[in-house]
C-alpha atoms as a PDB file:
ATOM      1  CA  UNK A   1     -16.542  -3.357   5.981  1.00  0.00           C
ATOM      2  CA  UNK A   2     -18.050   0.402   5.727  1.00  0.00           C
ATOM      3  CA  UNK A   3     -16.903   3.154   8.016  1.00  0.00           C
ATOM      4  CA  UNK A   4     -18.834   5.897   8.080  1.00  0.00           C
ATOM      5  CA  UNK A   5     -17.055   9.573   9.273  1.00  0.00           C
ATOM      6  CA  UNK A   6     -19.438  12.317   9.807  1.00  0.00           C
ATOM      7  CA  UNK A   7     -17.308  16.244   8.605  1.00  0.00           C
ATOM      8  CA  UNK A   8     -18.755  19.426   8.790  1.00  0.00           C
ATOM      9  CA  UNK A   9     -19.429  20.290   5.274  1.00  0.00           C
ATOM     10  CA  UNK A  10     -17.151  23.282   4.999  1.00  0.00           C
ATOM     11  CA  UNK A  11     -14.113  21.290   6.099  1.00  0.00           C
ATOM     12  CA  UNK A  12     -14.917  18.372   3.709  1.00  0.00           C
ATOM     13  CA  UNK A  13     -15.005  20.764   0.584  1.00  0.00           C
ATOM     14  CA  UNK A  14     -11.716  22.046   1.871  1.00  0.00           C
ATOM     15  CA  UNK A  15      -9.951  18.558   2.782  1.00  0.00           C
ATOM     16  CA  UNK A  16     -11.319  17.490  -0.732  1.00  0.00           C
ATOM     17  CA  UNK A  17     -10.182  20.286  -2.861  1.00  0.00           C
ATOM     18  CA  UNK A  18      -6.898  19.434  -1.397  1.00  0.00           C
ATOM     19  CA  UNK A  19      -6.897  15.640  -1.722  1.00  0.00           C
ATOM     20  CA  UNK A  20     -10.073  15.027  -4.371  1.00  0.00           C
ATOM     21  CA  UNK A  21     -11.581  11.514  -3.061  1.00  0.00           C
ATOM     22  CA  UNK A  22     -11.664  11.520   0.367  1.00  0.00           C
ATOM     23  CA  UNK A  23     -12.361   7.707   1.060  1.00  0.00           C
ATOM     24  CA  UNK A  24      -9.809   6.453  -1.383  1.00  0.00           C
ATOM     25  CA  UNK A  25      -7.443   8.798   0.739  1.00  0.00           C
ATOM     26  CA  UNK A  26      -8.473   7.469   3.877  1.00  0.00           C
ATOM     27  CA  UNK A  27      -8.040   3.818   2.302  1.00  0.00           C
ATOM     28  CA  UNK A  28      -4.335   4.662   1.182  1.00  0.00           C
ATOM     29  CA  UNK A  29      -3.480   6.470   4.638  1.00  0.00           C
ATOM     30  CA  UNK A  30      -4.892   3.532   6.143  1.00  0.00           C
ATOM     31  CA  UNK A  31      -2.676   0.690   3.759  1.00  0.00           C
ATOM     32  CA  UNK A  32       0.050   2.720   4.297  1.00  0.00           C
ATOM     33  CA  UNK A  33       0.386   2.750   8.490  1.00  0.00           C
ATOM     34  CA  UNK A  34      -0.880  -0.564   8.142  1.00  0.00           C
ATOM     35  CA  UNK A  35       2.248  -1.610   6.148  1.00  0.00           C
ATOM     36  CA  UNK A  36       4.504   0.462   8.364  1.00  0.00           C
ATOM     37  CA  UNK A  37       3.824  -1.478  11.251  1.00  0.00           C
ATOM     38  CA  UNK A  38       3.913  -4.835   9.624  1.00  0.00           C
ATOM     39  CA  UNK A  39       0.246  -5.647   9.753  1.00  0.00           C
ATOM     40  CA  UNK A  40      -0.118  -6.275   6.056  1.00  0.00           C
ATOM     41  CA  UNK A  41       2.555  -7.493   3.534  1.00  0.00           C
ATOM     42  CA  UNK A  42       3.242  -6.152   0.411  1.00  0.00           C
ATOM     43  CA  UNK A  43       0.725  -7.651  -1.257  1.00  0.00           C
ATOM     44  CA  UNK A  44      -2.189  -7.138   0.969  1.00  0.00           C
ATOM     45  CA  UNK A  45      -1.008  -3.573   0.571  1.00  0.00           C
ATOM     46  CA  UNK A  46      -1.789  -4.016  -3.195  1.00  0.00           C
ATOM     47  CA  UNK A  47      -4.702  -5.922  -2.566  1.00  0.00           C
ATOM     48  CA  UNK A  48      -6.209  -3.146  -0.090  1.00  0.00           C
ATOM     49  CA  UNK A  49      -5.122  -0.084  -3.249  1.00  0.00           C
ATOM     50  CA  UNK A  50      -5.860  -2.345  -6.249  1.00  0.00           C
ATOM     51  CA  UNK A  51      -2.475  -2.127  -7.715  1.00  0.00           C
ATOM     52  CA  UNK A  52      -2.276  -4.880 -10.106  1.00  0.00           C
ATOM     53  CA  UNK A  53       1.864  -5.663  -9.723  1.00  0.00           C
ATOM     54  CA  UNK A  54       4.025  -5.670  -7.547  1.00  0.00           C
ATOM     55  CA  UNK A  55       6.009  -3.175  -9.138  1.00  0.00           C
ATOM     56  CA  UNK A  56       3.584  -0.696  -8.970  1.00  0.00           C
ATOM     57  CA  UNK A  57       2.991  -1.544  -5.037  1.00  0.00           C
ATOM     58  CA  UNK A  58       7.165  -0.763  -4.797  1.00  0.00           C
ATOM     59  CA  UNK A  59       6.242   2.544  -6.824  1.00  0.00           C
ATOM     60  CA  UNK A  60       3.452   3.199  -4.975  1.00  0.00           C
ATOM     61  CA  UNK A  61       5.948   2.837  -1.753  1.00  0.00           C
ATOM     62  CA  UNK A  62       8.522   4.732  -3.156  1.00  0.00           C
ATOM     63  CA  UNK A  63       6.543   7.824  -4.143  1.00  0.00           C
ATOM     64  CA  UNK A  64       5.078   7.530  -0.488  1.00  0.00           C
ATOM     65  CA  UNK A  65       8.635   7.820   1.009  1.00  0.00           C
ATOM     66  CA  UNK A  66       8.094   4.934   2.973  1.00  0.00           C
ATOM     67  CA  UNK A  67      11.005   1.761   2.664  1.00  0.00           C
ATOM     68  CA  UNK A  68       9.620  -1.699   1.323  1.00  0.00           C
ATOM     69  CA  UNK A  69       9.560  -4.275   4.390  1.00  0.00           C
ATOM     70  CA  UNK A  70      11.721  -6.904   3.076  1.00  0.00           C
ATOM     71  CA  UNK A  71      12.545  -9.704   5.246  1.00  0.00           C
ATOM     72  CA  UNK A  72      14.901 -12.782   5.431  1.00  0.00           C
ATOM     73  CA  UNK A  73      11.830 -15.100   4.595  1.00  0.00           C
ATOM     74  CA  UNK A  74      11.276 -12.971   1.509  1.00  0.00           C
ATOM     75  CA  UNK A  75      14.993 -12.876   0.463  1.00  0.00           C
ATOM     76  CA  UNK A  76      15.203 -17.064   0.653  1.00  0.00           C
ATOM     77  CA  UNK A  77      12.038 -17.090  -1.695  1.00  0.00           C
ATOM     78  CA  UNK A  78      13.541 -14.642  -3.966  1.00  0.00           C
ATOM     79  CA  UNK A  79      16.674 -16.590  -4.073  1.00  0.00           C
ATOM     80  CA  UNK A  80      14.709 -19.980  -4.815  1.00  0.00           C
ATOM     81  CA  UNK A  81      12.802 -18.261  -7.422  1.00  0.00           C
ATOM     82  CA  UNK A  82      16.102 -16.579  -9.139  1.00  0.00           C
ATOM     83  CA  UNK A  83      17.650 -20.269  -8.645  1.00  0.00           C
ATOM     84  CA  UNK A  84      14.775 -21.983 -10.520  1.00  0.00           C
ATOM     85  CA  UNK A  85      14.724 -19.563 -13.279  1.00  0.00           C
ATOM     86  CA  UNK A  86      18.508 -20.048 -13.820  1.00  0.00           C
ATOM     87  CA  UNK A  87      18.077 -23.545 -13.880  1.00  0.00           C
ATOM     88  CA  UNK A  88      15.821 -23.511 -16.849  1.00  0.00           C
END
C-alpha cells in the first residue's frame, strides 16, 4: 500500500531536519500505535520495521518506552519451548 501526504515544503525541511526520513518515521509511528493497541504482535511489528530478531524488536520497544505485550498464550509457548529444550 502507498500513502501519499502532501506538506508545505518549508515544514517538511523542518520536520526532516528534525527526524531525517520522513516515511520511515511515519512507518515506525505507525508500528508503534499499532502495537499499543494490540493490532499487530510482536512480530508483525518487526515485520512492518524490518528488524531481523526478536531481540532487536524488544530493543526497539524498549528504547521507544513502550512495554512488550506479553500475554498468557505467549507465556504457555515460552514455557513449552523452555520445556523442550530442557528435555534435550
Amino acid at each position: 500500500m502507498q500513502i501519499i501526504i502532501e506538506l508545505p515544503d518549508d515544514i517538511q525541511t523542518r520536520m526532516e531536519e528534525q527526524w531525517g526520513n520522513l516515511s520511515q518515521k511515519m512507518i515506525t509511528n505507525l508500528a508503534l500505535e499499532a502495537y499499543q493497541n494490540q493490532l499487530i504482535s510482536t512480530a508483525e511489528l518487526g515485520k512492518m520495521l524490518n528488524l531481523s530478531s526478536r531481540l532487536e524488536v524488544h530493543q526497539f520497544l524498549k528504547e521507544a518506552g513502550v512495554y512488550l505485550n506479553y500475554d498468557e498464550e505467549e507465556l504457555e509457548k515460552d514455557l513449552t519451548i523452555l520445556q523442550e529444550l530442557r528435555q534435550q
